[in-house]
Protein backbone atom coordinates (compact mmCIF):
# COMPACT_ATOMS: atom_id res chain seq x y z
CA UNK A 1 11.96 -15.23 -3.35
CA UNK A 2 8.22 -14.07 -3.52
CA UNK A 3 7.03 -11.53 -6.43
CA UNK A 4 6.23 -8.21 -4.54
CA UNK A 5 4.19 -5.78 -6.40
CA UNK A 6 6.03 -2.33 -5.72
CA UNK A 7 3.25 -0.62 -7.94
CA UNK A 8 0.43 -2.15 -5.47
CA UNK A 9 2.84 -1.10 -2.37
CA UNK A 10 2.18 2.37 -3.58
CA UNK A 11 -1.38 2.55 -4.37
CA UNK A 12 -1.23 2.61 -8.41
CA UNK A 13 -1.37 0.90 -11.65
CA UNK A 14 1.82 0.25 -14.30
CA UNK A 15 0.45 3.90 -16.10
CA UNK A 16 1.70 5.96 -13.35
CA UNK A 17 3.65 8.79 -14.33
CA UNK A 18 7.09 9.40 -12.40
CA UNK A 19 5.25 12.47 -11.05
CA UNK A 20 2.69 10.20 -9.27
CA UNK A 21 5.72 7.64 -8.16
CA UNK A 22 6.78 10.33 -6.44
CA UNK A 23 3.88 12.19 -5.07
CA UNK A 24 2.57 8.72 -3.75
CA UNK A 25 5.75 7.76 -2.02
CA UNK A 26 6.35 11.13 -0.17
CA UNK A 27 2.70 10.79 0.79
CA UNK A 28 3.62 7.09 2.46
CA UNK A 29 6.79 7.52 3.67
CA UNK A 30 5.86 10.64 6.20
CA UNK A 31 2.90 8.03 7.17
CA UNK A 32 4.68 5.11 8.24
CA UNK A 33 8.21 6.95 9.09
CA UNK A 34 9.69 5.37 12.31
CA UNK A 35 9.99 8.68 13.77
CA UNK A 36 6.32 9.73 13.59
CA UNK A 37 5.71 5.60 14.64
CA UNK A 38 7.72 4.67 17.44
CA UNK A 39 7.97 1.07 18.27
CA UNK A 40 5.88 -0.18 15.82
CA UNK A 41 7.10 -3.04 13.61
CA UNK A 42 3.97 -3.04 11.12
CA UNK A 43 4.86 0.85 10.38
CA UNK A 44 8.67 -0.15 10.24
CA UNK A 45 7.92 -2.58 7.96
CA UNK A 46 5.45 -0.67 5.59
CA UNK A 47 8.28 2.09 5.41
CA UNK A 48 11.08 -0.59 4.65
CA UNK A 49 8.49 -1.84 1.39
CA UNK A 50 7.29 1.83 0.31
CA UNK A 51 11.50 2.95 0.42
CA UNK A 52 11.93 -0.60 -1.59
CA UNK A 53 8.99 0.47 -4.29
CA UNK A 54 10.28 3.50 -4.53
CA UNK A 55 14.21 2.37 -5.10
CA UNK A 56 12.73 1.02 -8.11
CA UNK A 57 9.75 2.77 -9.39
CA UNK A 58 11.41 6.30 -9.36
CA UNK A 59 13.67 5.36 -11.66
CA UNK A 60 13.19 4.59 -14.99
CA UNK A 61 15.80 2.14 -15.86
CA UNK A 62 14.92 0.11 -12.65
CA UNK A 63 11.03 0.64 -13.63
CA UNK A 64 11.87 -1.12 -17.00
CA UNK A 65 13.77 -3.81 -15.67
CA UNK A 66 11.38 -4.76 -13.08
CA UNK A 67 8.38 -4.55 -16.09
CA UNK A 68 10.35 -6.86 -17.72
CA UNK A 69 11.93 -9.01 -15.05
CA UNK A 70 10.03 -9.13 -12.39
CA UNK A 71 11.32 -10.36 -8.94
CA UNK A 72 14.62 -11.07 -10.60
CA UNK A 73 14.96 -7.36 -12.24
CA UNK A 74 18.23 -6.81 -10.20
CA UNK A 75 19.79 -9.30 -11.99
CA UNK A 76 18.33 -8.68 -15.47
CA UNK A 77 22.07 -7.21 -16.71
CA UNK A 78 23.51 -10.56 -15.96
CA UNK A 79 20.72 -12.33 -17.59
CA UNK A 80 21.30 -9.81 -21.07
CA UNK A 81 24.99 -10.70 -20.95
CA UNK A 82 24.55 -14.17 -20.23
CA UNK A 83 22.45 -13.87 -23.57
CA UNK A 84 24.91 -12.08 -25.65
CA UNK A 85 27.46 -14.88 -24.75
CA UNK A 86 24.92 -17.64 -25.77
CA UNK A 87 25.18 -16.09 -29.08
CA UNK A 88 28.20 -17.10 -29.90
CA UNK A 89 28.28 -20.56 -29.51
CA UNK A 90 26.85 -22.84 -32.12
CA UNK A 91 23.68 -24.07 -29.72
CA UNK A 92 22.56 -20.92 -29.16
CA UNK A 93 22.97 -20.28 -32.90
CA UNK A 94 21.01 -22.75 -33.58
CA UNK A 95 17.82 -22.56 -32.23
CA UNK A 96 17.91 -18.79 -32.05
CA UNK A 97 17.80 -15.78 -29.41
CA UNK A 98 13.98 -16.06 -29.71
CA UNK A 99 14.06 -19.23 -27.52
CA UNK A 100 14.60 -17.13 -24.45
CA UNK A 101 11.67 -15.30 -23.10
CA UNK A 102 11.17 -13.68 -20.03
CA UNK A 103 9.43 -16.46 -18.11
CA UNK A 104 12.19 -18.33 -18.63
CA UNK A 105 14.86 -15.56 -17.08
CA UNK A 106 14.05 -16.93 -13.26
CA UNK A 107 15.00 -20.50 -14.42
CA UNK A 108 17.91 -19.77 -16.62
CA UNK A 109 19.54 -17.39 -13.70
CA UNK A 110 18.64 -19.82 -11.20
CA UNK A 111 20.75 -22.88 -12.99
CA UNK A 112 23.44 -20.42 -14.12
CA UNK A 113 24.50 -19.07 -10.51
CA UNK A 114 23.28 -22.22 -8.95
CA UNK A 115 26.61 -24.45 -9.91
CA UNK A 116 24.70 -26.90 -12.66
CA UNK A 117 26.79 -24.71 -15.40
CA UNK A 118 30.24 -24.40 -13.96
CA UNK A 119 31.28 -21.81 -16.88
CA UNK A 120 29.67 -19.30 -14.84
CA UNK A 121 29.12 -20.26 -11.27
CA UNK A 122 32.38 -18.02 -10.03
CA UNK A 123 31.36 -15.11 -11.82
CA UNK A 124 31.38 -11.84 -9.83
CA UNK A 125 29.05 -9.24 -9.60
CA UNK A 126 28.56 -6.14 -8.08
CA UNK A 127 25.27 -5.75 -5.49
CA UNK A 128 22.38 -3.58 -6.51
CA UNK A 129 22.56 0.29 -5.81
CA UNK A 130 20.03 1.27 -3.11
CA UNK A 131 17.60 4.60 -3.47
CA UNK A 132 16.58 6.54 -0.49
CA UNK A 133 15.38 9.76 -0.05
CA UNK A 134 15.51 11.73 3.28
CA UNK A 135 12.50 14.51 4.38
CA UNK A 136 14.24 17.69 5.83
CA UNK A 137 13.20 20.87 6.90
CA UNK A 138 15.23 24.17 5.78
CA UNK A 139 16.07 24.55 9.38
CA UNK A 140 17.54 21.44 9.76
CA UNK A 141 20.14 21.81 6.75
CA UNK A 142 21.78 25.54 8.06
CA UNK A 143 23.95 23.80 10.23
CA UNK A 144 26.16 20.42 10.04
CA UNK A 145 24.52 17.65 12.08
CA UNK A 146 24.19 13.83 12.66
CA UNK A 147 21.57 11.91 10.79
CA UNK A 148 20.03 8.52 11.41
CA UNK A 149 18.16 6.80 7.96
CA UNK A 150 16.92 3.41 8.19
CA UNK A 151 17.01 1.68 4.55
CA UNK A 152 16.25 -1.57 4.77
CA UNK A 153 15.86 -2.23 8.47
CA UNK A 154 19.22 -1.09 8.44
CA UNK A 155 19.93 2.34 10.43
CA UNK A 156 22.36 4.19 8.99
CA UNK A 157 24.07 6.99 10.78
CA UNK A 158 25.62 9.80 8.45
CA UNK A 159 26.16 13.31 8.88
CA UNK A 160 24.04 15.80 7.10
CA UNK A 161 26.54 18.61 5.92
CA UNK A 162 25.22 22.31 5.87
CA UNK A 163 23.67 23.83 3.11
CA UNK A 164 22.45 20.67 1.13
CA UNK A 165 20.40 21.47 -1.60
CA UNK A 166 16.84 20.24 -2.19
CA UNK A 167 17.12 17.27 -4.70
CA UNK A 168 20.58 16.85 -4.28
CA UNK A 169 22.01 13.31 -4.26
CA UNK A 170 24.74 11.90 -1.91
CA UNK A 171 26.38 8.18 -2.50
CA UNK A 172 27.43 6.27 0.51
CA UNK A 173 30.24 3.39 -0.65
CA UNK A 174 29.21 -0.35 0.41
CA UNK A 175 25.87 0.61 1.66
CA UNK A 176 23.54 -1.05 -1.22
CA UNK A 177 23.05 -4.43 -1.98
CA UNK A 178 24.91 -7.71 -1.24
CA UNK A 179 27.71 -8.97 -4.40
CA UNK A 180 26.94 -11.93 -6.21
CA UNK A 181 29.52 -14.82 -5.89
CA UNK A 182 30.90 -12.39 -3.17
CA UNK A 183 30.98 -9.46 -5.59
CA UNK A 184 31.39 -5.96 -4.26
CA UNK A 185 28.01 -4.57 -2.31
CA UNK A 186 26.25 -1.69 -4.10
CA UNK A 187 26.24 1.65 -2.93
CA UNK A 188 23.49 3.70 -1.15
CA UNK A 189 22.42 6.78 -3.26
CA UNK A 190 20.36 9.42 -0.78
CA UNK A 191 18.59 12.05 -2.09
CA UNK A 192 17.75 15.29 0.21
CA UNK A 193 14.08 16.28 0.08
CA UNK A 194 14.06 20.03 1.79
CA UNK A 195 10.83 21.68 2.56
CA UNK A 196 10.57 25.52 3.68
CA UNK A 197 8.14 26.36 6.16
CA UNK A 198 9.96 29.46 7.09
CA UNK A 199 9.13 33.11 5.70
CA UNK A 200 12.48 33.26 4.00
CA UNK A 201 12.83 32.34 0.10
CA UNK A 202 15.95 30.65 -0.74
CA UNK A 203 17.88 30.65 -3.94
CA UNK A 204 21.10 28.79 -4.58
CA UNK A 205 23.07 30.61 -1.09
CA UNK A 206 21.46 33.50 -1.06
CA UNK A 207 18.02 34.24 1.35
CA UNK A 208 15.22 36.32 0.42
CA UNK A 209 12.56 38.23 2.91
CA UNK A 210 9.71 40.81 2.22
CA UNK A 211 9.84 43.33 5.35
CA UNK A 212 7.34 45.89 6.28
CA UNK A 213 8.28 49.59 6.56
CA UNK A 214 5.68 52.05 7.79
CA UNK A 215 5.51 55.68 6.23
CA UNK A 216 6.63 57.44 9.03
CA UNK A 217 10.29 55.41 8.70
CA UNK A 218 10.43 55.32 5.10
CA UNK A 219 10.43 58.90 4.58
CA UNK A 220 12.33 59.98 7.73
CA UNK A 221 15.08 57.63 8.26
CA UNK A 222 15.82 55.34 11.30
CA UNK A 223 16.64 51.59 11.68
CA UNK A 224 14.40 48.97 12.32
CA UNK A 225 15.14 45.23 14.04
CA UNK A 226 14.42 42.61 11.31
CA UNK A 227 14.80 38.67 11.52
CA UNK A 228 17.93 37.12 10.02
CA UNK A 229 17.68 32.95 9.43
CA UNK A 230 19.34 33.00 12.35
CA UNK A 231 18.63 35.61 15.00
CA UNK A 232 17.86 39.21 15.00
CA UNK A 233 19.73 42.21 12.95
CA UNK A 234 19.48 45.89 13.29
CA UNK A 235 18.82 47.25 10.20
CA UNK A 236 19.54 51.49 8.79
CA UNK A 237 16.85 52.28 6.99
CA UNK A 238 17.61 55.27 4.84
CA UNK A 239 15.56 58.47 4.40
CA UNK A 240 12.94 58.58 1.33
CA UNK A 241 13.34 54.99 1.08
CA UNK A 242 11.03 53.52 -1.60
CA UNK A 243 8.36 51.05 -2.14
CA UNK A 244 10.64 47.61 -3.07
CA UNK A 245 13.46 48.87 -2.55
CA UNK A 246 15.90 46.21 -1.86
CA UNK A 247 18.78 45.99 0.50
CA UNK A 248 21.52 43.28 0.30
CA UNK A 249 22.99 41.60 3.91
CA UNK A 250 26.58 40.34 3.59
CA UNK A 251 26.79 37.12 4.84
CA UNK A 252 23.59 36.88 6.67
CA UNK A 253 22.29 34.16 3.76
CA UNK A 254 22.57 30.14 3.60
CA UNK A 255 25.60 28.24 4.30
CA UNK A 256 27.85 27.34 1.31
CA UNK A 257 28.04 23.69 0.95
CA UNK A 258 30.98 22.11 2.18
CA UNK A 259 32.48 25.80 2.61
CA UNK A 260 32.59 25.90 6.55
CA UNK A 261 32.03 29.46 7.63
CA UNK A 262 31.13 30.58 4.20
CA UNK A 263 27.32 32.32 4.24
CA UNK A 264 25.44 33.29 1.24
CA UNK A 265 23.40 37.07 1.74
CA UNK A 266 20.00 38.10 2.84
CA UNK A 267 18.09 40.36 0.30
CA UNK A 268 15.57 42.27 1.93
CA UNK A 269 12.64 43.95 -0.13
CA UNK A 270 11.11 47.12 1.89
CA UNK A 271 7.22 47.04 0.96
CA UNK A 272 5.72 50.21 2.34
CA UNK A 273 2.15 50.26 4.71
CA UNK A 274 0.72 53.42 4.44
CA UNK A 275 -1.36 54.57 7.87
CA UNK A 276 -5.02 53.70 8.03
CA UNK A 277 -7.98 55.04 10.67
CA UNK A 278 -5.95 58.88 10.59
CA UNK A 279 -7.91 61.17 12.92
CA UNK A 280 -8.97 64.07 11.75
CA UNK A 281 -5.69 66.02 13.25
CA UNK A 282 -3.93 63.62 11.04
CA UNK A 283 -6.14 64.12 8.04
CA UNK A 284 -5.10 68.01 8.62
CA UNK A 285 -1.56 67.53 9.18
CA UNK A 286 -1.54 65.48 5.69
CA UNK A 287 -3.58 67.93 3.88
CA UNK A 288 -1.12 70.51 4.83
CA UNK A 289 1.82 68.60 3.50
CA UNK A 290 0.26 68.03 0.11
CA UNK A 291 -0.57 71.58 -0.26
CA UNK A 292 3.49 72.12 0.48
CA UNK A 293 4.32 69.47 -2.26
């Protein structure tokens, strides 16, 4: 198996931060992502490396193994145990812990799963956890729907349930890496990266939106048609409203995770526009009010 240098995949030296692990890899992946590169292998295949980096790199006790490791980081647990055993018999004893370095972890590994030290050739062990992360917009999470993520060169269809959080993690069983000495595979862990391009702010379930109100409306009374997250809503506005006032909508927010039919609200802040280029009448007609006041 060749060395591949996951820190050169993603542009950047061993003193990146995991801030710039992960600014660099959303940066790539939206790049080379099959579904902005249709039909072309060499993007496929950049995407399959840059996911691969970042299975490791983001995460800091892969990111130390692999420092230490290498190509052969997955196994580095195997290797430590295989060490700890070592100490108890007398050889080992003998010429000391010290004798094992980490140049000599690829060679060791290689003669203890490859038969020539029968002790340990049946050993089991589970496959490697995989690391993905999948680039959704808001709109796409407020309702259940089918998903297709390749990890791998693998395509993986799952469903995407409604109302998954930004940052939030889901595990897929069997999905990760192959066992060793037909050991269990490893399990695919995906992580939902949400962006919001839309003029609501969300928080937890609940929606929030800044609306307009003119004068005229705010002091009289009347309704007004506002946008919901999901179509329009006629909306009572109430006489001598004020500047920020805030009005909640029941149900009108975010679906509740795994809650079918269950809707967080819609909080909607009035922000007042007073009139500009009055005529004169309307100059008049406002002097004559403040005189009244």
């Amino acid at each position: 198996m060749d060395f591949i240098d996951y820190y050169k995949i993603l542009g950047m030296d061993k003193k990146a931060s995991e801030a710039d692990v992960k600014k660099a890899y959303r940066k790539l992946a939206r790049k080379y992502h099959p579904d902005l590169n249709p039909n072309d292998k060499e993007a496929e295949r950049k995407f399959k490396e840059i996911n691969e980096a970042n299975e490791v790199l983001s995460h800091p006790e892969n990111r130390k193994k692999y420092d230490s490791y290498g190509k052969d980081w997955k196994h580095a647990e195997e290797f430590e145990k295989a060490q700890q055993h070592r100490q108890s018999q007398q050889s080992y004893q003998q010429h000391g812990q010290s004798q094992y370095s980490a140049e000599d972890f690829s060679d060791f590994f290689g003669s203890m799963f490859g038969g020539q030290r029968g002790g340990q050739r049946n050993v089991q062990y589970r496959g490697q956890d995989f690391q993905a992360a999948l680039h959704l917009n808001l709109q796409d999470v407020y309702r259940t729907h089918k998903r297709t993520l390749t990890v791998n060169g693998k395509n993986i269809r799952l469903t995407v349930p409604a109302g998954v959080k930004n940052g939030q993690t889901i595990r897929i069983k069997g999905y990760g890496g192959e066992g060793i000495n037909g050991g269990p595979k490893g399990d695919l862990n995906i992580t939902f990266q949400i962006d919001n391009h839309t003029k609501f702010k969300r928080d937890a379930n609940n929606l929030y939106a800044t609306i307009d109100l003119d004068l005229y409306k705010a002091m009289l009374g009347g309704e007004k048609i506002i946008d919901s997250f999901d179509g329009k809503v006629k909306l009572k506005i109430a006489p001598e409203t004020q500047n920020g006032t805030q009005v909640k909508l029941k149900g009108k927010g975010f679906p509740i995770y795994k809650k079918e039919g269950k809707f967080g609200d819609l909080i909607i802040t009035f922000e007042l526009k007073t009139p500009v280029n009055l005529t004169e009448k309307e100059k008049e007609l406002f002097n004559e009010l403040s005189k009244m006041r």
